[in-house]
Protein backbone atom coordinates (compact mmCIF):
# COMPACT_ATOMS: atom_id res chain seq x y z
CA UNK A 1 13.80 12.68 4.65
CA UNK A 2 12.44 13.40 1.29
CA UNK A 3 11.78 17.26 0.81
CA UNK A 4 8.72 19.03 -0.61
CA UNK A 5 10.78 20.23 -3.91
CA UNK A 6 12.51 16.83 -4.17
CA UNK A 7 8.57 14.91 -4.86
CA UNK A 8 7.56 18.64 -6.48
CA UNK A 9 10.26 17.51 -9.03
CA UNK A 10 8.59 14.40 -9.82
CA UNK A 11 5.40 15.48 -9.85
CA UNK A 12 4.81 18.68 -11.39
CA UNK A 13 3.84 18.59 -14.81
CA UNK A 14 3.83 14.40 -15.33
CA UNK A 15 1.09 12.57 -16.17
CA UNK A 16 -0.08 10.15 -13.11
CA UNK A 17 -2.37 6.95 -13.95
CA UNK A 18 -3.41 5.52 -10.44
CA UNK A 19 -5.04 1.49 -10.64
CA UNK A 20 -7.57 1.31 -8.29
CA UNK A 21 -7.73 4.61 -8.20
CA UNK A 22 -11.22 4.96 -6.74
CA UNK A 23 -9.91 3.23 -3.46
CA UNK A 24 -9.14 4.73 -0.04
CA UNK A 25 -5.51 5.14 -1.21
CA UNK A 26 -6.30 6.55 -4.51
CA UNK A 27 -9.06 9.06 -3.38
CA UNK A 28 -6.05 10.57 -0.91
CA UNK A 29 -3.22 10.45 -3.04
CA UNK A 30 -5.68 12.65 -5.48
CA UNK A 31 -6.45 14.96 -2.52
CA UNK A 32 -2.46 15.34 -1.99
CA UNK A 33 -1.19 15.66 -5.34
CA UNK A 34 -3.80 18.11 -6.99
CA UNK A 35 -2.94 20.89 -3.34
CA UNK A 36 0.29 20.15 -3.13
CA UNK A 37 1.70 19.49 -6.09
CA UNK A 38 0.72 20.15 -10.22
CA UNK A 39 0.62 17.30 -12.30
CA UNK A 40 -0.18 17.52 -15.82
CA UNK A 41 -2.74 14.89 -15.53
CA UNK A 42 -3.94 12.92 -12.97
CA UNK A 43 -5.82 9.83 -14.60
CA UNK A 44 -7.79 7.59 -12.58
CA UNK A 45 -8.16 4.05 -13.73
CA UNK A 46 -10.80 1.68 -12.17
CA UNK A 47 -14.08 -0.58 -13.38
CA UNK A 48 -16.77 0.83 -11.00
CA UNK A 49 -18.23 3.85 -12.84
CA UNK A 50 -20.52 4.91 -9.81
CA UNK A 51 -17.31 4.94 -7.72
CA UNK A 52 -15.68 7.43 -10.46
CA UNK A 53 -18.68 9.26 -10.72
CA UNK A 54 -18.73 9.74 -6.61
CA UNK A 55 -15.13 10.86 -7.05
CA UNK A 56 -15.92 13.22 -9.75
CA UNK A 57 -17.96 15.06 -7.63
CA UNK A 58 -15.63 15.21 -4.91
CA UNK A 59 -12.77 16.24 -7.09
CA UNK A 60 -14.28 18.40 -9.90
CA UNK A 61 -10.88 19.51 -11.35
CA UNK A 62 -9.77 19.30 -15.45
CA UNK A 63 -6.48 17.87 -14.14
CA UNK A 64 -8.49 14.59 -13.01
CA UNK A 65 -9.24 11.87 -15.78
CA UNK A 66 -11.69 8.72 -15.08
CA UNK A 67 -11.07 6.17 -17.40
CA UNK A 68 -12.88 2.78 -17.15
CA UNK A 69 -11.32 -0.16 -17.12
CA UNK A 70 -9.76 -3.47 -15.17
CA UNK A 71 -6.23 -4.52 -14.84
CA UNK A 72 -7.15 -7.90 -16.21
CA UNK A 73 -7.49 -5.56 -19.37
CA UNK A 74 -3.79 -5.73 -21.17
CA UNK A 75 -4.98 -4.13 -24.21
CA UNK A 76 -6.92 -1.40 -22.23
CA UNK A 77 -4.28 -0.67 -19.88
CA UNK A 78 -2.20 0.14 -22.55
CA UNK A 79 -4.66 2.60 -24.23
CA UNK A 80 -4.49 4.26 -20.63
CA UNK A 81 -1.41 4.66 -20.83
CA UNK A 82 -0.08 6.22 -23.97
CA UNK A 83 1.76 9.21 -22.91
CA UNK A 84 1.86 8.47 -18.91
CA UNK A 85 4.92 9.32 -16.63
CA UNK A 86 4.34 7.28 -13.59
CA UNK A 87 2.41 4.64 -12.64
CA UNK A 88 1.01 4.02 -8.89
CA UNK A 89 -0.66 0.79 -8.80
CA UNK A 90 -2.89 0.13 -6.03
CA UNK A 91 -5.76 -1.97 -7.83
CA UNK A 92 -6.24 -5.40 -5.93
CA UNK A 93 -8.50 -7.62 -4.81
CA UNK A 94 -7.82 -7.63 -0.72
CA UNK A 95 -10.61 -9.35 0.85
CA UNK A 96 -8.75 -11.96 3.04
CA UNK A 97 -11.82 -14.66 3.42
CA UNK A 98 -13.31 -13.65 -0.20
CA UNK A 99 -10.32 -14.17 -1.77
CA UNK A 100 -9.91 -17.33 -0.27
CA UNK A 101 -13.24 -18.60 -1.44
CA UNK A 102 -12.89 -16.83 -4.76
CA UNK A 103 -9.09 -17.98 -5.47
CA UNK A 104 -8.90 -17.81 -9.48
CA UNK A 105 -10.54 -14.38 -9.11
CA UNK A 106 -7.83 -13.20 -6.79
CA UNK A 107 -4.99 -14.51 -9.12
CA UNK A 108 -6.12 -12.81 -12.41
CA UNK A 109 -6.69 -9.19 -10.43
CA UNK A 110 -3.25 -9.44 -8.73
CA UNK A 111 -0.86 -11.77 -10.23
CA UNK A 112 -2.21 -11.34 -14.14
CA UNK A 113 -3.00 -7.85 -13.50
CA UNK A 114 0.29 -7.37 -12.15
CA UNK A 115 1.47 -8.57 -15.36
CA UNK A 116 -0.91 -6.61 -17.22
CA UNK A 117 0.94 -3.44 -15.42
CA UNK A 118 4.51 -3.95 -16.16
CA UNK A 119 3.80 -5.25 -19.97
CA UNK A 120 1.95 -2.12 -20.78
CA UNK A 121 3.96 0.05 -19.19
CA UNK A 122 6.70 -1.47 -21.13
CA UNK A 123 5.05 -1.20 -24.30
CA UNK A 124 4.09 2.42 -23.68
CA UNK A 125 7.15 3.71 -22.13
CA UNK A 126 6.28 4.60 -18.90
CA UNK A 127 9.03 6.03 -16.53
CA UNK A 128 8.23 4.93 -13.31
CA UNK A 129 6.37 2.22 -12.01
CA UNK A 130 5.40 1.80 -8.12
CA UNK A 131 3.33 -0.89 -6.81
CA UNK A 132 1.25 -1.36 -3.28
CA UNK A 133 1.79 -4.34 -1.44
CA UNK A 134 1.08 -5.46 2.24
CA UNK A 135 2.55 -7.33 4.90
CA UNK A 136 0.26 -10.24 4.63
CA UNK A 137 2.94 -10.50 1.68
CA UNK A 138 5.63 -11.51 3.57
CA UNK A 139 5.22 -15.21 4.86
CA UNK A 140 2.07 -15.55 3.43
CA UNK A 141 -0.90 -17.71 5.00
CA UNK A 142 -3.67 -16.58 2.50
CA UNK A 143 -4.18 -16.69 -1.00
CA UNK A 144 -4.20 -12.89 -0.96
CA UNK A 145 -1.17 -12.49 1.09
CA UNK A 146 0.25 -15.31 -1.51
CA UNK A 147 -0.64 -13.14 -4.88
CA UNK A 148 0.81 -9.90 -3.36
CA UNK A 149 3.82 -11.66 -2.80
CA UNK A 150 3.89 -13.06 -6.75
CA UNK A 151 2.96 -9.44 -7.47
CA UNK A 152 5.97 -8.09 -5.96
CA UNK A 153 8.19 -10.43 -7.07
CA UNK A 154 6.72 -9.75 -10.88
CA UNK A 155 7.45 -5.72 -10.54
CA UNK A 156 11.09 -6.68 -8.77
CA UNK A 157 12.21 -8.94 -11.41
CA UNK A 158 10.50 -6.48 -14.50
CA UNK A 159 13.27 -4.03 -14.44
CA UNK A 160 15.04 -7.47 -16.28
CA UNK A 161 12.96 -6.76 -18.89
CA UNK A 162 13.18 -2.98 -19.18
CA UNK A 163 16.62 -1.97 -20.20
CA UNK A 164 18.64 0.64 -19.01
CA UNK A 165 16.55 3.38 -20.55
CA UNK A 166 13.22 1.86 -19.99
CA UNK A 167 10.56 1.94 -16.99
CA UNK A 168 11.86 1.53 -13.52
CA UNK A 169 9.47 -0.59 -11.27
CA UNK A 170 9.74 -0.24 -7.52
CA UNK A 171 7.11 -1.57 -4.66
CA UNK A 172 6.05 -0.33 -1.29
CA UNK A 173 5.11 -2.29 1.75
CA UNK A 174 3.10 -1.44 4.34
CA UNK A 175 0.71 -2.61 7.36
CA UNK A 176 -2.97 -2.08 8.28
CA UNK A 177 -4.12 1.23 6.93
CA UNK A 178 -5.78 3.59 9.81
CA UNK A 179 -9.68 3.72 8.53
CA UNK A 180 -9.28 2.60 4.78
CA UNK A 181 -12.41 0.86 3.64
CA UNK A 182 -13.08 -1.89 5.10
CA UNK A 183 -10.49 -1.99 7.59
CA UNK A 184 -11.49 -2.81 11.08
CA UNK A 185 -12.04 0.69 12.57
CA UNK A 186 -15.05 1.47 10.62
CA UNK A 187 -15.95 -2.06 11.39
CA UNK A 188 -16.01 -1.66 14.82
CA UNK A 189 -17.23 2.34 14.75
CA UNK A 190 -20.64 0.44 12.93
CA UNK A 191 -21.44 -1.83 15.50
CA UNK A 192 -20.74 0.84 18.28
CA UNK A 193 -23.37 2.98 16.51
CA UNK A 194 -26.25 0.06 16.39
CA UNK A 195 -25.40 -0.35 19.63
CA UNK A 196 -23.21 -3.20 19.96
CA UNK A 197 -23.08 -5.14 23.54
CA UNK A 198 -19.55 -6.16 23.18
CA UNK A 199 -16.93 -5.63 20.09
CA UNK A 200 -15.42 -9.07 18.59
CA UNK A 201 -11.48 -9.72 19.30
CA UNK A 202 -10.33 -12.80 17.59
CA UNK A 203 -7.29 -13.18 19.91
CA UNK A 204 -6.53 -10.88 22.56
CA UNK A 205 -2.50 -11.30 21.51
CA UNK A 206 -3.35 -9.82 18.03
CA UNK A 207 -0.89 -6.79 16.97
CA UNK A 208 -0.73 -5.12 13.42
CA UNK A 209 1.59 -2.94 11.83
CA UNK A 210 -0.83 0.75 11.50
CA UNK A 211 -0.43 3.89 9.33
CA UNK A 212 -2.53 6.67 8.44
CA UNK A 213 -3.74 6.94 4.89
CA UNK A 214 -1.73 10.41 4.75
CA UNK A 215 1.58 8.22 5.86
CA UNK A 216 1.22 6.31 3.67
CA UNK A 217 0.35 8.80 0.46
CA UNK A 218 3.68 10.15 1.99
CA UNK A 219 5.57 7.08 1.50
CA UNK A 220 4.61 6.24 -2.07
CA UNK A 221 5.35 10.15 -2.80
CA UNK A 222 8.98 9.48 -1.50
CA UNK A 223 9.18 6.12 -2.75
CA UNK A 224 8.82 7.61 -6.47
CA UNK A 225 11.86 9.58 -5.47
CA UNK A 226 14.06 7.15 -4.11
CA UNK A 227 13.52 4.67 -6.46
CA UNK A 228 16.04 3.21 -8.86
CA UNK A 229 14.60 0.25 -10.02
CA UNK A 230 14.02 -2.60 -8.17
CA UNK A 231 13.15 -2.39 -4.72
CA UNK A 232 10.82 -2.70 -2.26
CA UNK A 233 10.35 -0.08 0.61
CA UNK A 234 9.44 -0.70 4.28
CA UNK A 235 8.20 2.03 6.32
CA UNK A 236 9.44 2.42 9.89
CA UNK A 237 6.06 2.40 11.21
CA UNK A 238 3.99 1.79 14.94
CA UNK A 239 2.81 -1.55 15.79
CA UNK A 240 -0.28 -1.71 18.75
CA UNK A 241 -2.47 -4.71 19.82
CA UNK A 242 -5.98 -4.87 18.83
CA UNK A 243 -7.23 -4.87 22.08
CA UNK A 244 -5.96 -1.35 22.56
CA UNK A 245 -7.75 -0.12 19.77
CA UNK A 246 -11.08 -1.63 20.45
CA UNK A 247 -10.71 -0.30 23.88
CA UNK A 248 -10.11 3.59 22.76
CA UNK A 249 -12.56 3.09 20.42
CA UNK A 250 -15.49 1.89 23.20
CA UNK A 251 -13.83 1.93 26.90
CA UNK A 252 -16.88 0.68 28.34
CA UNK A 253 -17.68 -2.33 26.17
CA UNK A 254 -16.40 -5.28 26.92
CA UNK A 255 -14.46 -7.63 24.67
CA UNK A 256 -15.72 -11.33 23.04
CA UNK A 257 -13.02 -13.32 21.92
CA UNK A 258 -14.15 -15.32 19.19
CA UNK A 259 -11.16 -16.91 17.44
CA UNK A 260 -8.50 -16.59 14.13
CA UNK A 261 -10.22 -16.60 10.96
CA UNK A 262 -8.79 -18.78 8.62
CA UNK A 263 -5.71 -17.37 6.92
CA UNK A 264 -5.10 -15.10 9.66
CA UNK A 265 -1.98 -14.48 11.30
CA UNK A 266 -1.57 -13.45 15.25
CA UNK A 267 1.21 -10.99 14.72
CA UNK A 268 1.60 -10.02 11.02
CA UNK A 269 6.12 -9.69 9.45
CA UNK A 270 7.02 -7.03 7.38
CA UNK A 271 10.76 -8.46 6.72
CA UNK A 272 11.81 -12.34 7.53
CA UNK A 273 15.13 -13.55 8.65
CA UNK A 274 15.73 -14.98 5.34
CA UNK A 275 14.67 -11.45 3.49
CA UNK A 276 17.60 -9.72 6.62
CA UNK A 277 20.37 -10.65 3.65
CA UNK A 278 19.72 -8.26 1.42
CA UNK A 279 17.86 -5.94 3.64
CA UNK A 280 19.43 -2.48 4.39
CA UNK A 281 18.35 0.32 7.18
CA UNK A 282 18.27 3.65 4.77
CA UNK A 283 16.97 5.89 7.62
CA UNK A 284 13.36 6.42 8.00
CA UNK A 285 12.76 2.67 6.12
CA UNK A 286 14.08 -0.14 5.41
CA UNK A 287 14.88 -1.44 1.28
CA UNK A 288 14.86 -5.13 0.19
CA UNK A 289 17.02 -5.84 -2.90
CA UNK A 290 16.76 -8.38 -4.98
CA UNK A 291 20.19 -9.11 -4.55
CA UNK A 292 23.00 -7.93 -1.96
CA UNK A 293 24.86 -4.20 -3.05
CA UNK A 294 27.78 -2.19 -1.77
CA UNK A 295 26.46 0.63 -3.43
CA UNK A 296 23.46 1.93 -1.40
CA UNK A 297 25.28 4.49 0.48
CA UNK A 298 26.38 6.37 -2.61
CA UNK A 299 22.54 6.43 -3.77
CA UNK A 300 20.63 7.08 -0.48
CA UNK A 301 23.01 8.88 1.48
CA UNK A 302 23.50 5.88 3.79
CA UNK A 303 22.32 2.57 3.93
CA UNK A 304 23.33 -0.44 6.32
CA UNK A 305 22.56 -3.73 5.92
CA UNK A 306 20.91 -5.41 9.39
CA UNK A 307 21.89 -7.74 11.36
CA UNK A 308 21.88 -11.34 10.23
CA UNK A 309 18.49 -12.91 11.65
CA UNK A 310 17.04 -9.55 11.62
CA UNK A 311 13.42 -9.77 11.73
CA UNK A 312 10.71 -6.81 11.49
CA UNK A 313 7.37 -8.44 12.84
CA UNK A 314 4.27 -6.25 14.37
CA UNK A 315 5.24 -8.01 18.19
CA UNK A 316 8.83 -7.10 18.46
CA UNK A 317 8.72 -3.67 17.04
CA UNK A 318 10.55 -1.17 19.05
CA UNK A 319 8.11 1.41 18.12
CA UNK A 320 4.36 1.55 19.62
CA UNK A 321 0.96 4.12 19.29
CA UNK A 322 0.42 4.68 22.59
CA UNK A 323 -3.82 5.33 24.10
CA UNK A 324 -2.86 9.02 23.40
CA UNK A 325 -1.34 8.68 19.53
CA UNK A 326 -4.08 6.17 19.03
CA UNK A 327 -7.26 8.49 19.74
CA UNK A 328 -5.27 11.05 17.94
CA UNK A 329 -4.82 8.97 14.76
CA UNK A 330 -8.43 7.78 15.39
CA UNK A 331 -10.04 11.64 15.26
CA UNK A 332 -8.06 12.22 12.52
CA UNK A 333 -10.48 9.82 10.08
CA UNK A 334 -12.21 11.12 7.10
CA UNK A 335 -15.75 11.97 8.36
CA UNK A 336 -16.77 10.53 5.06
CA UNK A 337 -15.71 7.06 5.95
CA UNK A 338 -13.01 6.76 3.25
């Protein structure tokens, strides 16, 4: 496990630039990093100036920047930039059925702003580089599960580009994020309150990967340690079947099945069989290199590569959130509705 002092190290005294910053993700890596930690500068980077003036108020602290702009921007990103330590990029469009009907859209925001990313952080000599990615990345079936995956593969293959004293680029995967914005627990929490007859299921098989926002600050925090260049981290995380949560949510109302959306995916993968080759157990997660190494051990302590055929998929995970672990993760929610 990564110790307090061990992210302290990294933190204290860098200059942070967040993408998306004004995001679920963004608004609690903020809340983590300015009480726990003391970064020089925290800079938030996003287009929606209502959004940064809503998180202004929130966080009214001289470490926090807001600085306009979109990751389609090259030239602006890099203006952003000048003097920055570390990177977390977590701007994307994520909108499974909007990005499917607005496909260009979703490629320049995540594939050219991808881009965007790792050339200005070149140019500006950034030192470290994470990005956010998903599990609809892995074995895609939508567009946006299809531009995360480019995405990755573009902040993988960067640290080609960087040299061995430039920026370091490292990504993090992860599942379904426990009440992030429009996830489906404030979904279904809305049509409880206006007094929903029954809550929609589209398959009553359905299981997801879940992690609290918190977790998942957590794992980005750690990933920024761990990192060498080139990886991309997979959380050891719970797996639990929609119809679970919609029933600790409402116990009494019943459930209406009403079918897979298109470019939906009954049990979402986090690693494939093919991806098991170069896949190594490190402890609390699991690292995907670009290529096979015999050197892991000597830079995390321990690492073991998994069986061949190993496959890490939300149905056959050995680890579940029980009713109890549910309703606690569940009460745990940011009143505010992150």
């Amino acid at each position: 496990m990564i110790s307090h002092t061990e992210i302290a190290h990294e933190i204290i005294d860098k200059v942070i630039l967040v993408t998306g910053g004004t995001g679920s993700f963004g608004k609690k890596f903020t809340e983590r990093v300015l009480r726990d930690f003391n970064p020089r500068k925290l800079i938030i980077y996003s287009r929606d100036e209502f959004k940064q003036f809503e998180m202004a108020q929130r966080f009214p602290d001289d470490r926090v920047r807001f600085f306009i702009g979109d990751v389609r921007d090259r030239e602006r990103l890099e203006v952003a930039m000048r003097d920055v330590d570390i990177v977390v990029h977590a701007a994307a469009m994520k909108h499974v059925p909007i990005a499917e009907y607005n496909p260009m859209e979703c490629v320049k925001t995540n594939i050219d702003g991808a881009q965007n990313v790792v050339f200005a952080a070149l140019r500006t000599k950034v030192r470290k580089v994470i990005a956010l990615s998903t599990d609809k990345a892995c074995n895609p079936v939508n567009l946006y599960g299809a531009t995360k995956l480019a995405s990755d593969k573009i902040f993988v293959a960067s640290n080609n580009l960087s040299g061995p004293q430039g920026a370091r680029f490292a990504v993090v995967r992860y599942g379904n994020v426990v009440g992030s914005r429009g996830s489906v627990i404030p979904y279904f929490r809305k049509l409880i309150a206006n007094g929903a007859e029954h809550l929609p299921i589209t398959d009553d098989r359905m299981t997801r990967f879940w992690i609290t926002l918190e977790e998942g600050v957590d794992f980005v925090l750690s990933g920024l340690v761990k990192m060498r260049g080139g990886e991309l981290f997979v959380p050891k995380i719970a797996s639990m079947k929609i119809t679970d949560l919609a029933r600790t949510l409402a116990p009494r109302l019943p459930l209406k099945i009403i079918g897979i959306r298109p470019g939906e995916k009954l049990h979402e993968v986090m690693i494939t069989e093919d991806d098991s080759r170069s896949c190594y157990d490190i402890g609390d997660r699991y690292v995907l290199m670009p290529m096979p190494r015999d050197d892991l051990a000597d830079i995390y302590g321990q690492a073991r590569l998994v069986e061949p055929d190993f496959r890490y998929a939300s149905n056959t995970n050995p680890q579940w959130i029980g009713p109890e672990g549910l309703a606690a993760m569940i009460e745990g929610l940011d009143p505010e509705g992150i």
